[in-house]
Every structure is written in C-alpha cells, then in structure tokens.
N, C-alpha and C. Protein backbone atom coordinates (compact mmCIF):
# COMPACT_ATOMS: atom_id res chain seq x y z
N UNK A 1 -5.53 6.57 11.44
CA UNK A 1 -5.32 6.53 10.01
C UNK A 1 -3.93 7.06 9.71
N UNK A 2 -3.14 6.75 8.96
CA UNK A 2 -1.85 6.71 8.37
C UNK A 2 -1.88 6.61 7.08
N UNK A 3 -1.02 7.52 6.86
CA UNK A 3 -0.65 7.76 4.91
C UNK A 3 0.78 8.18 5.02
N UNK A 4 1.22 7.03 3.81
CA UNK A 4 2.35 7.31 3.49
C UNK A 4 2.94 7.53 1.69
N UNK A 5 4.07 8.17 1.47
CA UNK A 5 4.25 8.32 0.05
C UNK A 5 5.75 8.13 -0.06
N UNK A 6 6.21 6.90 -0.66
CA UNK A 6 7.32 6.42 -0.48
C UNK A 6 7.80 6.49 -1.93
N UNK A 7 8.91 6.39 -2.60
CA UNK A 7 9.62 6.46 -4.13
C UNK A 7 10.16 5.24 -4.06
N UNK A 8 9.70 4.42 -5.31
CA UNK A 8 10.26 3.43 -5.82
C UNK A 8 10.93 3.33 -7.03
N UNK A 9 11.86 3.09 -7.53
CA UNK A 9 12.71 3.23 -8.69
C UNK A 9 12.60 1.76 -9.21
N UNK A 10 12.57 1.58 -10.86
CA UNK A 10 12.53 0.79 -11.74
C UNK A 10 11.56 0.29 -10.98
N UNK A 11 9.84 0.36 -11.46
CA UNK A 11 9.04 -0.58 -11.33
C UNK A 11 8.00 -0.83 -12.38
N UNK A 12 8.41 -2.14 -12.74
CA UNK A 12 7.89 -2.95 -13.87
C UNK A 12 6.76 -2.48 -14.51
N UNK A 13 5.72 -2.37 -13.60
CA UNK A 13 4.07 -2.36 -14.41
C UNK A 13 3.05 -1.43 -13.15
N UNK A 14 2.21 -1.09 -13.21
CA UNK A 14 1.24 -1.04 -12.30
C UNK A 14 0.88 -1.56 -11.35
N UNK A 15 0.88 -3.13 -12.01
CA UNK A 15 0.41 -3.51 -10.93
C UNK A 15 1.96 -4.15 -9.81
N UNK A 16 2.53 -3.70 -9.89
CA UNK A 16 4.08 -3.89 -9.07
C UNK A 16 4.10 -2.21 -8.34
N UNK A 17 3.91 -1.73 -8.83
CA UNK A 17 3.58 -0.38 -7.95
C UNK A 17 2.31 -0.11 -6.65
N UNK A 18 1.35 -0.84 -7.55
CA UNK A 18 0.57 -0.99 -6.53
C UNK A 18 0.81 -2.40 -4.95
N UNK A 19 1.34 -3.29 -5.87
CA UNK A 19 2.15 -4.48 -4.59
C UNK A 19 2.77 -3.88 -3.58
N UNK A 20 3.88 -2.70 -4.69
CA UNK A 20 4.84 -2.35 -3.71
C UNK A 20 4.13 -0.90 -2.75
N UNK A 21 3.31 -0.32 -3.36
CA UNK A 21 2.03 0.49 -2.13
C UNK A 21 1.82 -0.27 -0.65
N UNK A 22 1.13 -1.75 -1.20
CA UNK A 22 0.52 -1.99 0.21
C UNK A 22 1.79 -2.65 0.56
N UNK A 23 3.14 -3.23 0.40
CA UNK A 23 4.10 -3.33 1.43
C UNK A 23 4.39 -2.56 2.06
N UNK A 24 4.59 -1.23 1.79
CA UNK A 24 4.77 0.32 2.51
C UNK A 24 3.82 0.67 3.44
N UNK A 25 2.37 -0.33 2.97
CA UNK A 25 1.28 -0.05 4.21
C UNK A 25 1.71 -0.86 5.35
N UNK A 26 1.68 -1.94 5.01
CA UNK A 26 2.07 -3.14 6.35
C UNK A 26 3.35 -2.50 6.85
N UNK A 27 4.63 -2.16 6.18
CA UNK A 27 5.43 -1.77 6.88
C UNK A 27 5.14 -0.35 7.72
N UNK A 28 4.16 0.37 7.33
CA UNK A 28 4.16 1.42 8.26
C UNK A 28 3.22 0.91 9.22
N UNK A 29 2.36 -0.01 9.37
CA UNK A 29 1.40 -0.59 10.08
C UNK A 29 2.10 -0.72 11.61
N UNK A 30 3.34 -1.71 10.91
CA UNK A 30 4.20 -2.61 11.99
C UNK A 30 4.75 -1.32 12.69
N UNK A 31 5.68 -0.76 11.96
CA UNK A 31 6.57 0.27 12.52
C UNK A 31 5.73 1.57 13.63
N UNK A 32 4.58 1.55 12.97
CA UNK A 32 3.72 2.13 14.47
C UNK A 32 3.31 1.42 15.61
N UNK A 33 3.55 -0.18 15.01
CA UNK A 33 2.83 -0.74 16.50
C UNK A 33 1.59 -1.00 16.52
N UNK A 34 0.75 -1.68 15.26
CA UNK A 34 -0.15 -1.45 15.55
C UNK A 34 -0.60 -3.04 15.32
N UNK A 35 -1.20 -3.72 16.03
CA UNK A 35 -1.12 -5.00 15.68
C UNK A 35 -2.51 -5.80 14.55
N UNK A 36 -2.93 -4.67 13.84
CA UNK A 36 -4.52 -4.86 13.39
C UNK A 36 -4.41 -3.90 12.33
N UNK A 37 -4.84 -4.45 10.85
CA UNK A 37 -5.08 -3.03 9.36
C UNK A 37 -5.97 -3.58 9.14
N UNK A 38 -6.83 -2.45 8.07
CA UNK A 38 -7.46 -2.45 6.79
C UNK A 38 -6.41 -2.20 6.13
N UNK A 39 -6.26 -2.20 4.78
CA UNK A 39 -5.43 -1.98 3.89
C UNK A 39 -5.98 -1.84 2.83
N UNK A 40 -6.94 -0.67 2.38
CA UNK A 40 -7.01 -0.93 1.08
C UNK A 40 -6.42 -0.10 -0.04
N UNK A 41 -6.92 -1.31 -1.20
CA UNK A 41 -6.02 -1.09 -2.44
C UNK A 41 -7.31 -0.66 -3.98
N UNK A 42 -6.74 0.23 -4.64
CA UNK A 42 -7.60 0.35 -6.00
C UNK A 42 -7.34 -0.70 -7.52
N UNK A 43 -6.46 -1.86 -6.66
CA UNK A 43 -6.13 -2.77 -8.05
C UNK A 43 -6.64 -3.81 -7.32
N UNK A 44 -7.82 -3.93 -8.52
CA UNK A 44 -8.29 -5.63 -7.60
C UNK A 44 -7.62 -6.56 -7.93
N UNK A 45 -6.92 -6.59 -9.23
CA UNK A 45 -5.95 -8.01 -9.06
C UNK A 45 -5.04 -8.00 -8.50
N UNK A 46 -4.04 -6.65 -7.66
CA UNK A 46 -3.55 -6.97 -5.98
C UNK A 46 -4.32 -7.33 -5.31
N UNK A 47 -5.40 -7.26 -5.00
CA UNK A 47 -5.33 -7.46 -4.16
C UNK A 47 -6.50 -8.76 -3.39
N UNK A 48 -7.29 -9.47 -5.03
CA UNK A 48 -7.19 -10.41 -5.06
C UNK A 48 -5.60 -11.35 -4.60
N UNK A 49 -5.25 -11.17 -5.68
CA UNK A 49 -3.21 -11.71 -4.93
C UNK A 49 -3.15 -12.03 -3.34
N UNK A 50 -3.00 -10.86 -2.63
CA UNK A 50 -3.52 -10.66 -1.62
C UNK A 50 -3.97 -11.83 -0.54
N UNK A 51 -5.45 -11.71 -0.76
CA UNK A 51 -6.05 -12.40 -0.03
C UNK A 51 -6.05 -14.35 -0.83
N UNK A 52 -5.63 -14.42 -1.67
CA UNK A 52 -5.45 -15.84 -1.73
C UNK A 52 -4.24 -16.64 -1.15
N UNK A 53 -4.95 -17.72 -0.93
CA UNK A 53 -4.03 -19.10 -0.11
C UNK A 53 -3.14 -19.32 -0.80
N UNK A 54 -3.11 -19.74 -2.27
CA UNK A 54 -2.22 -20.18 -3.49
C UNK A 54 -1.20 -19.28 -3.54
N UNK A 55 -0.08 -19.41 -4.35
CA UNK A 55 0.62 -18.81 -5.19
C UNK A 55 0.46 -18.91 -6.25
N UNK A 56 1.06 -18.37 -7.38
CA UNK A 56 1.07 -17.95 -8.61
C UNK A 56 2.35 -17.74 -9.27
N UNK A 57 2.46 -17.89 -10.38
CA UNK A 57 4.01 -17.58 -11.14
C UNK A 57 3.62 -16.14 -12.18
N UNK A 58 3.31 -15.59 -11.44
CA UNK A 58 2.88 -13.82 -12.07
C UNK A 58 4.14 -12.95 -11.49
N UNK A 59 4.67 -11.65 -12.27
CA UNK A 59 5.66 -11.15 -12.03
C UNK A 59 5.64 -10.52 -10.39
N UNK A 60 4.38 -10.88 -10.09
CA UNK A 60 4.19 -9.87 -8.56
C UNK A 60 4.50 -11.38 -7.39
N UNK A 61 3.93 -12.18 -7.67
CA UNK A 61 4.11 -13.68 -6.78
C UNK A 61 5.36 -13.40 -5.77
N UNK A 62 6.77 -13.38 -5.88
CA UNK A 62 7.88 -12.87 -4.72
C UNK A 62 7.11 -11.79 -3.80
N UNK A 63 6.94 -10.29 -4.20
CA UNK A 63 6.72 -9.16 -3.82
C UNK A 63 5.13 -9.92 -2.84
N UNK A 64 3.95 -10.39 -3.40
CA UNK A 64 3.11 -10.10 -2.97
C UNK A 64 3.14 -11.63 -1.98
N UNK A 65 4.49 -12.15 -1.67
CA UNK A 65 4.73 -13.53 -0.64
C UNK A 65 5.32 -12.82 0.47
N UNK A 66 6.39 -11.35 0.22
CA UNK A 66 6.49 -10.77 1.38
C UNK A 66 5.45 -10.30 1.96
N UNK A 67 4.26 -9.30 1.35
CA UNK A 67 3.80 -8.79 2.03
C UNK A 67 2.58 -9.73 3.01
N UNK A 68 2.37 -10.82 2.37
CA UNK A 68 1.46 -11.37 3.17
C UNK A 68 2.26 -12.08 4.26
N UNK A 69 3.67 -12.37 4.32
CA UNK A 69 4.21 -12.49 5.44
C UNK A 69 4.64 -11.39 6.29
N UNK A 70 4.60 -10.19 6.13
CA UNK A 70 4.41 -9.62 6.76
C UNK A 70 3.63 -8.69 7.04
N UNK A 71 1.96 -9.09 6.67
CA UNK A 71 1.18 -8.96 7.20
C UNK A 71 0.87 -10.43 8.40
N UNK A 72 1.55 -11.27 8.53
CA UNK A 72 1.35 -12.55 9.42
C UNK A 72 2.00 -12.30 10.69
N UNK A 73 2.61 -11.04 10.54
CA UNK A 73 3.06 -10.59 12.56
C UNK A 73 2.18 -9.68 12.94
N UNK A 74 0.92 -9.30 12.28
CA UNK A 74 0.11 -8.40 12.42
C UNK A 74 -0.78 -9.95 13.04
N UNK A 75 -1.71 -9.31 14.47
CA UNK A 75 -2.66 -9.85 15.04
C UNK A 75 -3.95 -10.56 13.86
N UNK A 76 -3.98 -9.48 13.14
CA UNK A 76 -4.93 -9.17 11.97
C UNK A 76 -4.52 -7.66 10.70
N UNK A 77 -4.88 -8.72 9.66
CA UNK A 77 -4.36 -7.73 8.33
C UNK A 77 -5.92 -7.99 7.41
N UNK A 78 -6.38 -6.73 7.10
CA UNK A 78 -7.43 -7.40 6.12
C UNK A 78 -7.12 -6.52 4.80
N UNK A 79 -7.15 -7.32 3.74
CA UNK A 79 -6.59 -6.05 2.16
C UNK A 79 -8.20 -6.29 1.50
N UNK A 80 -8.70 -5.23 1.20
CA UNK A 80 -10.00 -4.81 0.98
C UNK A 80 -9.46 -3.66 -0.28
N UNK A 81 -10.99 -4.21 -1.41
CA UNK A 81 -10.59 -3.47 -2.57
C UNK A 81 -11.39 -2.07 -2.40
N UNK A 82 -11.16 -1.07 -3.47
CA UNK A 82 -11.92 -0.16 -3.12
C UNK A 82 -11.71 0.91 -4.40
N UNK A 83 -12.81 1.27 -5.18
CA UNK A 83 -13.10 1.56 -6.21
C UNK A 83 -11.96 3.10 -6.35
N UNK A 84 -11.43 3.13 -7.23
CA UNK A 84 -10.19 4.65 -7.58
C UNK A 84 -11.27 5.72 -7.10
N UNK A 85 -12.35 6.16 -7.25
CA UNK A 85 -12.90 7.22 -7.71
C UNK A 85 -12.89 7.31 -5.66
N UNK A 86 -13.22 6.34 -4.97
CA UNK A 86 -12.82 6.37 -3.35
C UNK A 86 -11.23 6.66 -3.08
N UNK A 87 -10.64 6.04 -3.54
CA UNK A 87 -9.40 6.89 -3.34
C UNK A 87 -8.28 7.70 -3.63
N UNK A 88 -9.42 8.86 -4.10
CA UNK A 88 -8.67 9.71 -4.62
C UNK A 88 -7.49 11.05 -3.49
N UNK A 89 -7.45 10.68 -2.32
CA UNK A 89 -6.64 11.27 -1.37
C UNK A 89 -5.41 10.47 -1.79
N UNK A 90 -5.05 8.99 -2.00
CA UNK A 90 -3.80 8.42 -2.51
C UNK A 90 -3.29 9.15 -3.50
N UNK A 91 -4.16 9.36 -4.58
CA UNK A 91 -3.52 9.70 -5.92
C UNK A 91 -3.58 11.10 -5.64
N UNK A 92 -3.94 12.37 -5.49
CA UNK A 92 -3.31 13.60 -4.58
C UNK A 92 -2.11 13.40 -4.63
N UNK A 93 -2.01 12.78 -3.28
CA UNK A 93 -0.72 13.03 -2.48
C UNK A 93 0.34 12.13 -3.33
N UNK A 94 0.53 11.41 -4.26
CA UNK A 94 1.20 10.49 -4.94
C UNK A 94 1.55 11.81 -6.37
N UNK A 95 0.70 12.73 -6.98
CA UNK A 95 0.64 13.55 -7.95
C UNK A 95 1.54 14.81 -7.31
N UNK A 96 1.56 15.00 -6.06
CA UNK A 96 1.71 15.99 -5.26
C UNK A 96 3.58 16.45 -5.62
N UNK A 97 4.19 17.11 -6.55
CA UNK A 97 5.13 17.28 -6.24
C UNK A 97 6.09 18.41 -5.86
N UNK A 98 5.40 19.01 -4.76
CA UNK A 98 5.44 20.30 -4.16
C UNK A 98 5.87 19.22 -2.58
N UNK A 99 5.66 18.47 -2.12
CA UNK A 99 6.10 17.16 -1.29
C UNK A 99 7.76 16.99 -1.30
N UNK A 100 8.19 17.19 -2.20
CA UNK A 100 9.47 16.79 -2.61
C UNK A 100 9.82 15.38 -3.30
N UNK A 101 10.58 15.10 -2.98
CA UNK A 101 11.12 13.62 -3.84
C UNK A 101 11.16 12.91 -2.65
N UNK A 102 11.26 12.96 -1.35
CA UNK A 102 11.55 11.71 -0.60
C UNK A 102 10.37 11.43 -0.05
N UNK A 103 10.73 10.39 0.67
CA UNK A 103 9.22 9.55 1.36
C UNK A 103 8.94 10.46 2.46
N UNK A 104 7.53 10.11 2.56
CA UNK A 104 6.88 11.28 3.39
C UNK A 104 5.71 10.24 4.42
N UNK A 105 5.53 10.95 5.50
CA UNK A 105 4.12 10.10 6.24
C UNK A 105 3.74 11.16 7.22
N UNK A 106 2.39 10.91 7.13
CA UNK A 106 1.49 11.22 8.13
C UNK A 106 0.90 10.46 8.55
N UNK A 107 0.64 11.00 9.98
CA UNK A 107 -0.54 10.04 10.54
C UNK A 107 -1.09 10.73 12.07
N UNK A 108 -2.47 10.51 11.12
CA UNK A 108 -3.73 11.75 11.63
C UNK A 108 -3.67 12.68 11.35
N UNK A 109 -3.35 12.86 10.47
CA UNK A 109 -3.15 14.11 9.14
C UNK A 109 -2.85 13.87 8.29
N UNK A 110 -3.07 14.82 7.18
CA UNK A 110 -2.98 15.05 5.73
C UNK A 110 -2.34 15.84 5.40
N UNK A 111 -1.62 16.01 4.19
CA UNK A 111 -1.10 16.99 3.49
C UNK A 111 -2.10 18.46 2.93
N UNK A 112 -1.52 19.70 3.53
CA UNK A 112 -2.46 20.94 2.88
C UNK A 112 -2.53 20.77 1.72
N UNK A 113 -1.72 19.93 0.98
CA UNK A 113 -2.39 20.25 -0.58
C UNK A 113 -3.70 19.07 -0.88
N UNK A 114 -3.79 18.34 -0.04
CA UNK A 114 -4.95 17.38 -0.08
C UNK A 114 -6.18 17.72 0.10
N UNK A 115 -5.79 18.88 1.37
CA UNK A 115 -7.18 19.48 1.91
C UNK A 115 -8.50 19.84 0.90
C-alpha cells in the first residue's frame, strides 16, 4: 500500500483535483514498479470517466486520457469507487498541514498524524 500527497496549483473544480489524485496514483504505481493497482477514488464521476471506453468533451476528458494511458503500461489498473466516509485516511493526510507544503509519500506507512 502507498500514499501519496502531492500540491497542485490552479485547479479548476473538484472534480480536476480528484483526476489529478489518481494520476499521482498511477504515477506512483509505475515509479515503484509495480505492474498491477487498485486505485480507488471518492468521486464517482472520476471515476466512472475512468473506466469508460468513450471520450467525452468534459473539462477533465485531456487529464483523464492521460491517466488511462498511463494506466495502459500497467499489466493491470483497476479504478474502483469507494464511498468518502471509507476514505477518510486521504482526506487526513490531504488536511494535514503540519506535513509541510511539498509532496510527500509513503509506502507501508502512514503519517503519525493519521494514526
């Protein structure tokens, strides 16, 4: 398991924050080497997005064409929704600003203030 908390500047809406979440997942996916995710997300219309064949002319359509291409050097990528009140360790560590300002990761661990 891997968690990461990355800063994005000027982003549009929610749901572009949340797009740009699970690119930060796949990219930390890859960058460990791992050829297989779950990925889940608390916006189901990412992540509907996501898992469809089509495109769309929605402000996320660019953003959410990278990430499914690069979830396509992954063996296997699966983006699975999953109700806020389940992931409340994201929003923690995302509220957390005793962390500092820059991007941060763990993996196989958590932040003490999560504990």
């Amino acid at each position: 398991m891997g968690v990461c908390r990355r800063f994005s500047s000027y982003v549009a809406s929610a749901f572009m924050a949340e797009a740009y979440a699970t690119l930060h997942a796949v990219d930390l996916v890859v960058d460990l080497g791992f050829d297989s995710a779950m990925i889940k997300g608390d916006s189901l219309t990412v992540i509907k997005k996501l898992q469809a064949s089509s495109s769309d002319l929605s402000e996320l359509s660019a953003l959410i064409f990278e990430v499914q291409e690069k979830a396509k050097t992954l063996r296997k990528c699966v983006f699975n929704f999953t109700p806020r009140a389940s992931n409340q360790l994201a929003h923690i560590i995302a509220k957390d600003f005793s962390l500092n300002s820059g991007d941060r990761f763990w993996v196989e661990e958590i932040p003490s203030s999560a504990l």
